[in-house]
N, C-alpha and C. Protein backbone atom coordinates (compact mmCIF):
# COMPACT_ATOMS: atom_id res chain seq x y z
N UNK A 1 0.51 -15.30 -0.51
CA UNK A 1 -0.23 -15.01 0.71
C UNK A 1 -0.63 -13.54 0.78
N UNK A 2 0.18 -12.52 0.53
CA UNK A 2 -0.23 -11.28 0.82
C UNK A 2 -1.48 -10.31 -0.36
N UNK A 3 -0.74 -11.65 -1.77
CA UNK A 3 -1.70 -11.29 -2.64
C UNK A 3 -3.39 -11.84 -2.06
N UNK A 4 -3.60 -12.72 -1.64
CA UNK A 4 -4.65 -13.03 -0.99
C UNK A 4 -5.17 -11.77 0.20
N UNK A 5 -4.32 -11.26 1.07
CA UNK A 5 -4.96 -10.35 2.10
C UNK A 5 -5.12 -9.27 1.31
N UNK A 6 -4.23 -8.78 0.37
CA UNK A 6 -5.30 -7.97 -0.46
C UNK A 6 -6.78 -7.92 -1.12
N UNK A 7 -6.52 -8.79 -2.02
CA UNK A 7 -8.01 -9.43 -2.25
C UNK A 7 -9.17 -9.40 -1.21
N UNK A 8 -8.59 -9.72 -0.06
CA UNK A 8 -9.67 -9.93 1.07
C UNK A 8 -10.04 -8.37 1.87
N UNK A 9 -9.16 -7.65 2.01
CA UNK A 9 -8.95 -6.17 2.43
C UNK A 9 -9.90 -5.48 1.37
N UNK A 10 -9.89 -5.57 -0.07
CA UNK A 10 -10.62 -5.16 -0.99
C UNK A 10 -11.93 -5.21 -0.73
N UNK A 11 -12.40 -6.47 -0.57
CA UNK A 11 -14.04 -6.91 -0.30
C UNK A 11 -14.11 -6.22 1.02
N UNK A 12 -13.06 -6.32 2.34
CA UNK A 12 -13.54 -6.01 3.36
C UNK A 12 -13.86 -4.13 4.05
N UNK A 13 -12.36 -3.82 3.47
CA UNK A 13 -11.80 -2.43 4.25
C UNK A 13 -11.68 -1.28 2.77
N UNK A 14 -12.09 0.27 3.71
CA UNK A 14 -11.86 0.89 2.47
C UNK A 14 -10.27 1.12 2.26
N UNK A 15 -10.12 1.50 1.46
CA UNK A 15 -8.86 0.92 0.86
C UNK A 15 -8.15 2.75 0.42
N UNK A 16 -7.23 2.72 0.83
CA UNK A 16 -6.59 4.01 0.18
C UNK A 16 -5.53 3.88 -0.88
N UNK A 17 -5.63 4.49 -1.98
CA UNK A 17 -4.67 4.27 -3.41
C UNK A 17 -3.58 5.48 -3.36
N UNK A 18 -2.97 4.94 -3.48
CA UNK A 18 -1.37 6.21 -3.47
C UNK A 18 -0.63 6.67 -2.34
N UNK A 19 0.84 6.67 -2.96
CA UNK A 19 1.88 7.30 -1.71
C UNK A 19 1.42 8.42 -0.84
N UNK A 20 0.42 9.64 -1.47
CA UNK A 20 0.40 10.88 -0.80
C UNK A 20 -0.50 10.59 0.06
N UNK A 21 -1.66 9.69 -0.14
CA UNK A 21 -2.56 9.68 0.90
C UNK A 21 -2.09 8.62 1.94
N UNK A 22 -1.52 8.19 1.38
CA UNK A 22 -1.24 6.49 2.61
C UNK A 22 -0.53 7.84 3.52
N UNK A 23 1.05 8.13 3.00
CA UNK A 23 1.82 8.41 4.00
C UNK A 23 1.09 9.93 5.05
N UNK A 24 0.18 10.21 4.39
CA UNK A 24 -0.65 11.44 5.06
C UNK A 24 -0.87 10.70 6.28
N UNK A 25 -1.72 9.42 5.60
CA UNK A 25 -2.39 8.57 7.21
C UNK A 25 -1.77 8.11 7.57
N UNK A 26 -0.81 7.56 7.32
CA UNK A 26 0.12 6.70 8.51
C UNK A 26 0.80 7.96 9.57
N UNK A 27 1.32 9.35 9.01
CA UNK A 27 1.65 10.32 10.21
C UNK A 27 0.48 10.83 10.73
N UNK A 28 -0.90 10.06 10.68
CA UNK A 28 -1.73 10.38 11.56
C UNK A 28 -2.11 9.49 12.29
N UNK A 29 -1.05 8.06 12.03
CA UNK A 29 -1.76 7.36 12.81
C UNK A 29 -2.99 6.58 12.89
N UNK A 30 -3.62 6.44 11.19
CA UNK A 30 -4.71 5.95 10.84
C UNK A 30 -4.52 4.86 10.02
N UNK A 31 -3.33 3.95 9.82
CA UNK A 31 -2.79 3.15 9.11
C UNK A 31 -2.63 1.94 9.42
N UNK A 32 -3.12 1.09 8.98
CA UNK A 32 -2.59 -0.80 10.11
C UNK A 32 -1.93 -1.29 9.24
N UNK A 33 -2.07 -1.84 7.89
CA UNK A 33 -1.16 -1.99 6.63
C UNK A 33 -1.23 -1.76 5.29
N UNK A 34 -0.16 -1.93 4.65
CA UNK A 34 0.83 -1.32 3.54
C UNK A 34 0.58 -2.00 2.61
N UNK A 35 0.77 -2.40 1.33
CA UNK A 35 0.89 -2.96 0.04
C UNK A 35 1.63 -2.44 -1.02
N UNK A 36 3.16 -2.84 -0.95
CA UNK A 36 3.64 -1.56 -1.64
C UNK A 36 4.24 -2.65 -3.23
N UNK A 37 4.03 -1.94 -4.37
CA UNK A 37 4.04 -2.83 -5.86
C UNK A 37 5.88 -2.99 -5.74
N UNK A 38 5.99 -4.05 -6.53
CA UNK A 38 7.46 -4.54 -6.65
C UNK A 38 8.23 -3.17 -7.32
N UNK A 39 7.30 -2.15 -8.02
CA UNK A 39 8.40 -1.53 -8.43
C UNK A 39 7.85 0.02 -8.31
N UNK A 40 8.09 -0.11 -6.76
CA UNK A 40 7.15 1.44 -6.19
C UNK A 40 8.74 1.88 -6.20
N UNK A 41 8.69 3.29 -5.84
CA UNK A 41 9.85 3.95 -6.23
C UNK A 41 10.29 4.37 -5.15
N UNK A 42 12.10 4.04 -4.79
CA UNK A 42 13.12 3.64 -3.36
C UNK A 42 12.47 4.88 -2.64
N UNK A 43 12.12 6.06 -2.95
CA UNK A 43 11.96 7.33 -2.41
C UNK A 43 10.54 7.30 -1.35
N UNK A 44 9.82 6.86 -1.86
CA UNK A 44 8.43 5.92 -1.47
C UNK A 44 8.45 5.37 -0.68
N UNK A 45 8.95 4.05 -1.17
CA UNK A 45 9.61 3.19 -0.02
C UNK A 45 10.10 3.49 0.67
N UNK A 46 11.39 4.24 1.10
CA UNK A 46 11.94 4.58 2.25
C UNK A 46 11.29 5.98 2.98
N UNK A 47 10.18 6.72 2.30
CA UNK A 47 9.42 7.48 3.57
C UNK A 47 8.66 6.72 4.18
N UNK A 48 8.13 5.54 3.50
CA UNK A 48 7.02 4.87 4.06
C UNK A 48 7.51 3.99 5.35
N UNK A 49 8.46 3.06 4.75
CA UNK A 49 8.93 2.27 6.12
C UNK A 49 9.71 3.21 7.03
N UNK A 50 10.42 4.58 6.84
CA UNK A 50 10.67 5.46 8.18
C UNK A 50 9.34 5.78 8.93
N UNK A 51 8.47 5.88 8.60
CA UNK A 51 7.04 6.43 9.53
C UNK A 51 6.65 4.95 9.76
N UNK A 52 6.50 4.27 9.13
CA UNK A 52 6.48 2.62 9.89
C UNK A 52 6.84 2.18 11.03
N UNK A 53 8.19 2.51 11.22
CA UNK A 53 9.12 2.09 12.32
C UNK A 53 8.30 2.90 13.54
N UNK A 54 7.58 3.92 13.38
CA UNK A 54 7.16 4.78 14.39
C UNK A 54 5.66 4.10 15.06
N UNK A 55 5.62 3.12 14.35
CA UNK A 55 3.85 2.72 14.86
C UNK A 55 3.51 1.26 14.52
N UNK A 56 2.71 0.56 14.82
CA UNK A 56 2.75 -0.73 14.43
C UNK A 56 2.12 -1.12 13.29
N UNK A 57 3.03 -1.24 12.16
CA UNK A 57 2.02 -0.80 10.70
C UNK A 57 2.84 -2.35 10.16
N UNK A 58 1.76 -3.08 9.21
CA UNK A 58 2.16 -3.85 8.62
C UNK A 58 2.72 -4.09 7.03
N UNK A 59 3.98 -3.99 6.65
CA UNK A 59 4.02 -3.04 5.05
C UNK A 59 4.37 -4.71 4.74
N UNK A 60 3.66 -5.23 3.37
CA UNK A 60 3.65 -6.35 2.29
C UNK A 60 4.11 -5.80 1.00
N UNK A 61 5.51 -6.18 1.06
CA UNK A 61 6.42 -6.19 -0.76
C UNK A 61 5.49 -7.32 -1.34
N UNK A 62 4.58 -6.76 -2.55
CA UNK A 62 4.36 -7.68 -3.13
C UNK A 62 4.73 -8.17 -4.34
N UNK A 63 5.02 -8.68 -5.29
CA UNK A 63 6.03 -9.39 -6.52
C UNK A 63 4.91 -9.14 -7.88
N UNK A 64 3.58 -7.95 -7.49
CA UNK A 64 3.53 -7.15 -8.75
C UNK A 64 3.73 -6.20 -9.15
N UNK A 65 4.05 -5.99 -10.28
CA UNK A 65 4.43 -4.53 -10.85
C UNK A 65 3.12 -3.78 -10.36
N UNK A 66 3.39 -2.09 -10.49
CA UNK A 66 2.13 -1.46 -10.66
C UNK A 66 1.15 -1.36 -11.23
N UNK A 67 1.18 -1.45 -12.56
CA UNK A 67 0.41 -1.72 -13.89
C UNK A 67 -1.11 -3.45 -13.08
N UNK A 68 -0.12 -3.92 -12.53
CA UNK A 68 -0.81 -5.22 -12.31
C UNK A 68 -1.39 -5.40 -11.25
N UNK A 69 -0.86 -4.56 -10.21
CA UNK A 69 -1.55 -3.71 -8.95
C UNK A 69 -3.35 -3.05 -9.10
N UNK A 70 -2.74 -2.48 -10.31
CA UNK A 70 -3.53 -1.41 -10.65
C UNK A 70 -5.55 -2.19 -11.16
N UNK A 71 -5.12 -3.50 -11.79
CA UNK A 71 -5.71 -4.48 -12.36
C UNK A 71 -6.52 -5.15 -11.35
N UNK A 72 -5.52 -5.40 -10.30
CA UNK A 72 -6.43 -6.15 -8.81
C UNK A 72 -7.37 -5.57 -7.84
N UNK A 73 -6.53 -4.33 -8.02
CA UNK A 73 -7.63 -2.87 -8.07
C UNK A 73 -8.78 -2.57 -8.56
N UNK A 74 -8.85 -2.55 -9.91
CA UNK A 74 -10.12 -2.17 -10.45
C UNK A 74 -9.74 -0.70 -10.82
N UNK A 75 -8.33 -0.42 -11.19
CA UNK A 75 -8.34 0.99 -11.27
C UNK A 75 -7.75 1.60 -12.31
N UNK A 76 -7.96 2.35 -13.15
CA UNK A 76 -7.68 2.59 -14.49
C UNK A 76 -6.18 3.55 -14.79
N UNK A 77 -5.36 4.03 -13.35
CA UNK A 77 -4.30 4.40 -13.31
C UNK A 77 -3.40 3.22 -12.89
N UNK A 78 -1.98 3.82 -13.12
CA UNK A 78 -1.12 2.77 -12.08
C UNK A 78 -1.08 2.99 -10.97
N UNK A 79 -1.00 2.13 -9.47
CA UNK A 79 -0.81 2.61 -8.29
C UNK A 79 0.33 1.29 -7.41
N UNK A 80 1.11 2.32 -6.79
CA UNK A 80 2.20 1.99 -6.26
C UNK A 80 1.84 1.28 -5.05
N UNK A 81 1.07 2.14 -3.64
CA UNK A 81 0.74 1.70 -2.61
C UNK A 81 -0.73 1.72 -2.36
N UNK A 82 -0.72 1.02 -1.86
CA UNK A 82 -2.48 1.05 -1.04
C UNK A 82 -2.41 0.26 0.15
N UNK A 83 -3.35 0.73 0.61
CA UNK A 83 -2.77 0.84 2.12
C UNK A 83 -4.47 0.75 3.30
N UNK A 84 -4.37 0.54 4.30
CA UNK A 84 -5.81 0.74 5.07
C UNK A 84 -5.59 0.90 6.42
């Protein structure tokens, strides 16, 4: 399922790639949800869902690696989170 709202977020919303920019926007408050890869790193993860708890943000563990993230993407690095 969540792999699907990605897909659909892709065609629909612009899309932000990486921890530094997501968590920039989410402490601004410009964030609705999360997509974080099965093997984003605990440090990541746990800044992201602490600024979470602060706003109504929707974060999706999804069950691909980054590498495979990166693929559904269209993007020639690996990426951990993306986010909109």
């Amino acid at each position: 399922m969540t792999l699907e709202n990605l897909r659909k977020a892709f065609k629909e919303e612009q899309l932000i790639y990486g921890s530094e920019r997501t968590i920039k926007k989410l402490k601004q408050g410009k964030t609705k949800t999360i997509f974080l890869a099965k093997n984003c790193p605990p440090d990541v993860r746990a800044t992201i869902q602490h600024y979470a708890t602060l706003q109504p943000v929707t974060i999706h563990d999804l069950e691909e690696p980054n590498t495979e993230l990166a693929l559904i993407c269209k993007k020639k690095y690996n990426v951990s989170v993306v986010s909109y």
